[in-house]
N, C-alpha and C. Protein backbone atom coordinates (compact mmCIF):
# COMPACT_ATOMS: atom_id res chain seq x y z
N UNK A 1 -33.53 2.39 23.44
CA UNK A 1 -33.71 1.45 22.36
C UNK A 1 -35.18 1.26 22.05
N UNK A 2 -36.13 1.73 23.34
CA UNK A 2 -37.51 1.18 22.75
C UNK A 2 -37.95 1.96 21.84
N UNK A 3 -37.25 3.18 21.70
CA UNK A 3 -37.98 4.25 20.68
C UNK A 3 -37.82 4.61 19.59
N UNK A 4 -36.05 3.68 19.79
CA UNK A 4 -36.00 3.13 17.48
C UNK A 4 -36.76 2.44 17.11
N UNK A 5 -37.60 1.49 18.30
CA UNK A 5 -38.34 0.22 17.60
C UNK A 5 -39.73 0.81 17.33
N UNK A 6 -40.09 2.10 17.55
CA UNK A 6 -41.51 2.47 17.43
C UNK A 6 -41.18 3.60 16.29
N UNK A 7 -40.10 3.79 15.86
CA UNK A 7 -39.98 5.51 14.84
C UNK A 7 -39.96 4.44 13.57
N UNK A 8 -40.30 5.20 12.68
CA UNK A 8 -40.76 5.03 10.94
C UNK A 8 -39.63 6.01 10.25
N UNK A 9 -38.97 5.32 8.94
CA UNK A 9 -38.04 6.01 8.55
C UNK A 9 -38.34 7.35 7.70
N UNK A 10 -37.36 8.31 7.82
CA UNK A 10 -38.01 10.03 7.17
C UNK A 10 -37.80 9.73 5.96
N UNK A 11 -37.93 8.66 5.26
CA UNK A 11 -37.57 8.87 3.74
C UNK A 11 -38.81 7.84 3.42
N UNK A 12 -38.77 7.04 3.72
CA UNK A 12 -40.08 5.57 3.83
C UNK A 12 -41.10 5.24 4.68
N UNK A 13 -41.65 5.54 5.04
CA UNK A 13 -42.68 5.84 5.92
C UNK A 13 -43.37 4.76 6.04
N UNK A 14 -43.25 3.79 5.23
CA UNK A 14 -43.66 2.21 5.97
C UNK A 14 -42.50 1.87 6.86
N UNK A 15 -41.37 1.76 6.84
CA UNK A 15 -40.18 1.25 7.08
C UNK A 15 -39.61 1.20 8.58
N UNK A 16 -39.56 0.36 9.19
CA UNK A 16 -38.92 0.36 10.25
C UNK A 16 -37.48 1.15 10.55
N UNK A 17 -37.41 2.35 11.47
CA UNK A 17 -36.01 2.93 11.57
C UNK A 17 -35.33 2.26 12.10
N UNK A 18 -33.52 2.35 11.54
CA UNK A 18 -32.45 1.07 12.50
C UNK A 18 -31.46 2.19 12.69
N UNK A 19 -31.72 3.70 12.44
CA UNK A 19 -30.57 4.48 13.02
C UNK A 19 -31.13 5.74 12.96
N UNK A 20 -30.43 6.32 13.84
CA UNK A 20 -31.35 8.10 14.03
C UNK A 20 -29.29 8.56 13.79
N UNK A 21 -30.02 9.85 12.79
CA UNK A 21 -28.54 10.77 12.52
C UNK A 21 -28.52 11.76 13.30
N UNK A 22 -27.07 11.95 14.23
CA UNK A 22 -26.90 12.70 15.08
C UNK A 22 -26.75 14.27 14.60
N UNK A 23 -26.50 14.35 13.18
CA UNK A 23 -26.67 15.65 13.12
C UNK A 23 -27.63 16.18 13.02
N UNK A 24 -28.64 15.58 11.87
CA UNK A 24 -30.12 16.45 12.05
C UNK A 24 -31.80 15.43 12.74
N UNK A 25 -31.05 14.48 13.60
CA UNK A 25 -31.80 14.02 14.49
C UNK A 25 -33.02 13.03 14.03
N UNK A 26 -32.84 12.82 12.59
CA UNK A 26 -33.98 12.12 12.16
C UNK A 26 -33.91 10.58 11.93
N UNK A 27 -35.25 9.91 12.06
CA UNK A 27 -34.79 8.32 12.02
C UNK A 27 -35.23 7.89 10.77
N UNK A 28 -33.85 6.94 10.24
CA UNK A 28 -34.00 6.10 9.04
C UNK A 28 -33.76 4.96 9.22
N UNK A 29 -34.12 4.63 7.66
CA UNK A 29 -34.00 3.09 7.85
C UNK A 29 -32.56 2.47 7.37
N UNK A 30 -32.15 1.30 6.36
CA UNK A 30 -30.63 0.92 7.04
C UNK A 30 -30.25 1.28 5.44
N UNK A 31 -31.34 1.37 4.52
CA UNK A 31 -30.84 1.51 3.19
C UNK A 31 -30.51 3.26 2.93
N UNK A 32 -31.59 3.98 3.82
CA UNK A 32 -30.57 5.44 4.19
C UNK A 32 -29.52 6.39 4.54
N UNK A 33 -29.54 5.60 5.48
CA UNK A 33 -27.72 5.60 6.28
C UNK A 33 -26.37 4.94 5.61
N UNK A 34 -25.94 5.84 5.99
CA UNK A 34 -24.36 5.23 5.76
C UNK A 34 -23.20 5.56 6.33
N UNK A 35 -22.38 4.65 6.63
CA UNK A 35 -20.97 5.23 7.62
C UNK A 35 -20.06 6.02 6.86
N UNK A 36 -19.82 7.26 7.88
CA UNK A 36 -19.15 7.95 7.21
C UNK A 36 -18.36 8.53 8.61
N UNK A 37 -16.99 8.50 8.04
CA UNK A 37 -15.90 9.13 9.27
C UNK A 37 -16.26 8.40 10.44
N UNK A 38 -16.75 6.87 10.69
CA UNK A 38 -16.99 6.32 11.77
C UNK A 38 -18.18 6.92 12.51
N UNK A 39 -19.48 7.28 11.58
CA UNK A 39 -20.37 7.71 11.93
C UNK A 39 -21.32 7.77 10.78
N UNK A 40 -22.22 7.24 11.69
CA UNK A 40 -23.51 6.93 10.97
C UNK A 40 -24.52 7.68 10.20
N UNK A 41 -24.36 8.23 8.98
CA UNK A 41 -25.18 9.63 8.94
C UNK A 41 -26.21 9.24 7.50
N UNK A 42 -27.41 10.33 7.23
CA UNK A 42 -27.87 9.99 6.04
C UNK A 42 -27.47 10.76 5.14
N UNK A 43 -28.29 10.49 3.74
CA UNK A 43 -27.48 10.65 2.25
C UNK A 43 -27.52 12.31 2.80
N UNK A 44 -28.05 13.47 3.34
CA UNK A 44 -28.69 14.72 3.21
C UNK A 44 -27.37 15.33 4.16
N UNK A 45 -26.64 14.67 5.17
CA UNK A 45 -26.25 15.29 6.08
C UNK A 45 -24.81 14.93 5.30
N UNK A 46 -24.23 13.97 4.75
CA UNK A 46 -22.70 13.69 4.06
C UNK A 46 -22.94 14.50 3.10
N UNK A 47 -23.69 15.19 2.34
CA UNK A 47 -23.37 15.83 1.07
C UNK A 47 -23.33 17.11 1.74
N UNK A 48 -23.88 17.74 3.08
CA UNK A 48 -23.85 19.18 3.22
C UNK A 48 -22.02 18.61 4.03
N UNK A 49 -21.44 18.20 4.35
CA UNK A 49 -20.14 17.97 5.05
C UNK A 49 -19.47 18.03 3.81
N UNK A 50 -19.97 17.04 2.67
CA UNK A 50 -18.58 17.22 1.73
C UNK A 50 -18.76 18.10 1.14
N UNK A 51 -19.75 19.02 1.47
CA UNK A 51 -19.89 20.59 0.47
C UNK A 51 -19.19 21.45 1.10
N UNK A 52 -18.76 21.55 2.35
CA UNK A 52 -17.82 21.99 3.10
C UNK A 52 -16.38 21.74 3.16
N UNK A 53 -16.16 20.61 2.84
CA UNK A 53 -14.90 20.32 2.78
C UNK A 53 -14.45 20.82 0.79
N UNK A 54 -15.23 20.34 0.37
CA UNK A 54 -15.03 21.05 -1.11
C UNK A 54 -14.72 22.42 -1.41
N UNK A 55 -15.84 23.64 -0.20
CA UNK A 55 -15.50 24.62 -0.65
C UNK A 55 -14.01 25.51 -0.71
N UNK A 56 -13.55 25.00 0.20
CA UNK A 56 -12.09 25.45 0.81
C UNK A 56 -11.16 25.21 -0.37
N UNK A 57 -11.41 23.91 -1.05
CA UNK A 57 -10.33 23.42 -2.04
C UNK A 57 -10.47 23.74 -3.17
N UNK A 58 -11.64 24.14 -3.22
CA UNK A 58 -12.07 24.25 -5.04
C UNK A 58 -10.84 25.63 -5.61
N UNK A 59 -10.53 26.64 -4.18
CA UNK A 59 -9.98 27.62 -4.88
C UNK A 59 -8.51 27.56 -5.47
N UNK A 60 -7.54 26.38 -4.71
CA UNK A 60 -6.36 26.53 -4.98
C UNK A 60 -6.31 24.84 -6.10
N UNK A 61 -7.38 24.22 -6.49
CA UNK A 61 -7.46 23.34 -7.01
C UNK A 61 -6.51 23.33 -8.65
N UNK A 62 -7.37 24.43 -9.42
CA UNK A 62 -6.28 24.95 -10.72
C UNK A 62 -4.80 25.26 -10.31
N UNK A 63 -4.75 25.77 -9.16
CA UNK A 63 -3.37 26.31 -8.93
C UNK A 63 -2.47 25.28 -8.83
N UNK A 64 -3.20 23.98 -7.98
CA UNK A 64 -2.22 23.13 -8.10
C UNK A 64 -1.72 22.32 -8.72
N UNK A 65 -3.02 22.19 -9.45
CA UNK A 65 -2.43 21.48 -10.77
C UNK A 65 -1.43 22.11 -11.94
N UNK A 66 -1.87 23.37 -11.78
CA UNK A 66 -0.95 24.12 -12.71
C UNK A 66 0.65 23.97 -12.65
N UNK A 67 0.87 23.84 -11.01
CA UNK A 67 2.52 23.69 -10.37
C UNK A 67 2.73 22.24 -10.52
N UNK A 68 1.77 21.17 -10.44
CA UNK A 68 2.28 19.97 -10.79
C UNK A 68 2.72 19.79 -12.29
N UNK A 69 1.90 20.55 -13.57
CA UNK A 69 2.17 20.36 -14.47
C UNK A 69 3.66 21.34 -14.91
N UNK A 70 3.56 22.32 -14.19
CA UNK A 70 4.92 22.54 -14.99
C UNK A 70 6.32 22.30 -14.05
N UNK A 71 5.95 21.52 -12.66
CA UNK A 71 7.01 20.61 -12.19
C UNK A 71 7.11 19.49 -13.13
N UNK A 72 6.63 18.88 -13.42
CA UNK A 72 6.50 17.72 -14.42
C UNK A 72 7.39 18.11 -15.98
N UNK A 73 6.85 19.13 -16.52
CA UNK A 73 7.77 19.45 -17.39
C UNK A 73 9.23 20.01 -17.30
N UNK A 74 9.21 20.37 -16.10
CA UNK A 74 10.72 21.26 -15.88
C UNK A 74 11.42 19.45 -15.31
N UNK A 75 10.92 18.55 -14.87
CA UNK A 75 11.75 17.71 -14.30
C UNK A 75 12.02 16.84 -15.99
N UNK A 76 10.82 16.85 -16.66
CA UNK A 76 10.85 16.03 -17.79
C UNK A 76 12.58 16.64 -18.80
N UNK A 77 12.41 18.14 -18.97
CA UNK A 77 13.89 18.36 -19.16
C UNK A 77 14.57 17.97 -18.99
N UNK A 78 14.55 18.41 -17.57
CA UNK A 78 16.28 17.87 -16.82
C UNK A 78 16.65 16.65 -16.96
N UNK A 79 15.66 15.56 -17.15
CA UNK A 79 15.84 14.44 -17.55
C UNK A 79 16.35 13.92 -18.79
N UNK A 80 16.16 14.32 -19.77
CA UNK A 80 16.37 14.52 -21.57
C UNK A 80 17.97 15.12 -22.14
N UNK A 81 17.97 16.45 -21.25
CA UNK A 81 18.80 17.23 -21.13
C UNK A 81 20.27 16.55 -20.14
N UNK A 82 19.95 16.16 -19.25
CA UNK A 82 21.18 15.00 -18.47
C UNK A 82 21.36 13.91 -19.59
N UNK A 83 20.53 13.64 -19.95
CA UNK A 83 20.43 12.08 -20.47
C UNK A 83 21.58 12.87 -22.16
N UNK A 84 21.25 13.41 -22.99
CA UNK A 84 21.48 14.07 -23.90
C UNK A 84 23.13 14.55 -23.41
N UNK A 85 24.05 14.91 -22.18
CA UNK A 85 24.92 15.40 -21.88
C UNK A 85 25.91 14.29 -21.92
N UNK A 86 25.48 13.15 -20.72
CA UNK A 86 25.97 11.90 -21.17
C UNK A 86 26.18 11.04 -22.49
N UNK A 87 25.27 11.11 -23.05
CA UNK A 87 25.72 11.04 -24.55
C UNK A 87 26.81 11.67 -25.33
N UNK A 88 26.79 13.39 -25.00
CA UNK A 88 27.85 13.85 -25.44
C UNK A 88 29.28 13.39 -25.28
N UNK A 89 29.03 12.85 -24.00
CA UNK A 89 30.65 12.26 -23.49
C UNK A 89 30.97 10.98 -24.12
N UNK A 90 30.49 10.41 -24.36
CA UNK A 90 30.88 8.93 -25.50
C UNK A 90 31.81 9.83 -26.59
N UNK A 91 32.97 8.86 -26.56
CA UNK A 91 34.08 9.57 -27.41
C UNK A 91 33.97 9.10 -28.96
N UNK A 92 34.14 9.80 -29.99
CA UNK A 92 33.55 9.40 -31.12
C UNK A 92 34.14 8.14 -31.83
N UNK A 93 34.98 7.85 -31.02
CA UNK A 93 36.23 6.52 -31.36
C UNK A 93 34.78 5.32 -31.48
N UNK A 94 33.90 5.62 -30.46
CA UNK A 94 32.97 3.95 -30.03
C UNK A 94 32.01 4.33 -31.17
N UNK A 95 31.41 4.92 -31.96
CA UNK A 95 30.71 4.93 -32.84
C UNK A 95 31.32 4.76 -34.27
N UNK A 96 32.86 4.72 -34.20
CA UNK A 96 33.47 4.21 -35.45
C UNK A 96 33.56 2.29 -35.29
N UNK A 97 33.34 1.85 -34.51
CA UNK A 97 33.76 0.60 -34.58
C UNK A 97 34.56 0.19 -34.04
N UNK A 98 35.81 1.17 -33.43
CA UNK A 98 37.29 0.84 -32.90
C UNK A 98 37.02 0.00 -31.80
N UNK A 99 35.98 0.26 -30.67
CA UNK A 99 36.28 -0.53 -29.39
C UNK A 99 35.50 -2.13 -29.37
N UNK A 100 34.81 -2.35 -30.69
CA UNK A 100 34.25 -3.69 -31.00
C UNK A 100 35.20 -4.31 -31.37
């Protein structure tokens, strides 16, 4: 602990450090850091993690949207199309007036 109280932050260099990041070992101050995944890291080290986690997804990203959209339309049918069948079955007697 005595040697957070003597390190200067890598971004502010007046600034008293209140956390050192375990990935690339450097001390900042508290407006640098931020919790992330239950760990304390700065702005430099969360953007190279979520550039990693991004790259993996970016490829099937169109793809999936593509299958959501035309699940969406194939269910939107079946919906219209049921709905439209049931209708057919109303006997034409109830649209003359007879069963009022």
């Amino acid at each position: 602990m005595d040697t957070l109280s003597r390190q200067r932050c890598f971004n502010h260099g007046s600034r008293e450090a209140a956390a050192r990041c375990p990935e690339c070992g450097r001390f900042f101050c508290r407006e640098c850091v931020t919790e992330h995944d239950d760990r304390v890291l700065c702005a430099s080290c969360v953007e190279k993690q979520n550039a990693g986690r991004d790259k993996g997804r970016s490829k099937f990203r169109g793809l999936k949207s593509l299958v959501f959209l035309c699940f969406g339309f194939v269910l939107l049918f079946l919906v219209f199309y049921y709905a439209g069948v049931a209708l057919m079955m109303i006997p034409s007697e109830f649209h003359k007036g007879g069963l009022w």
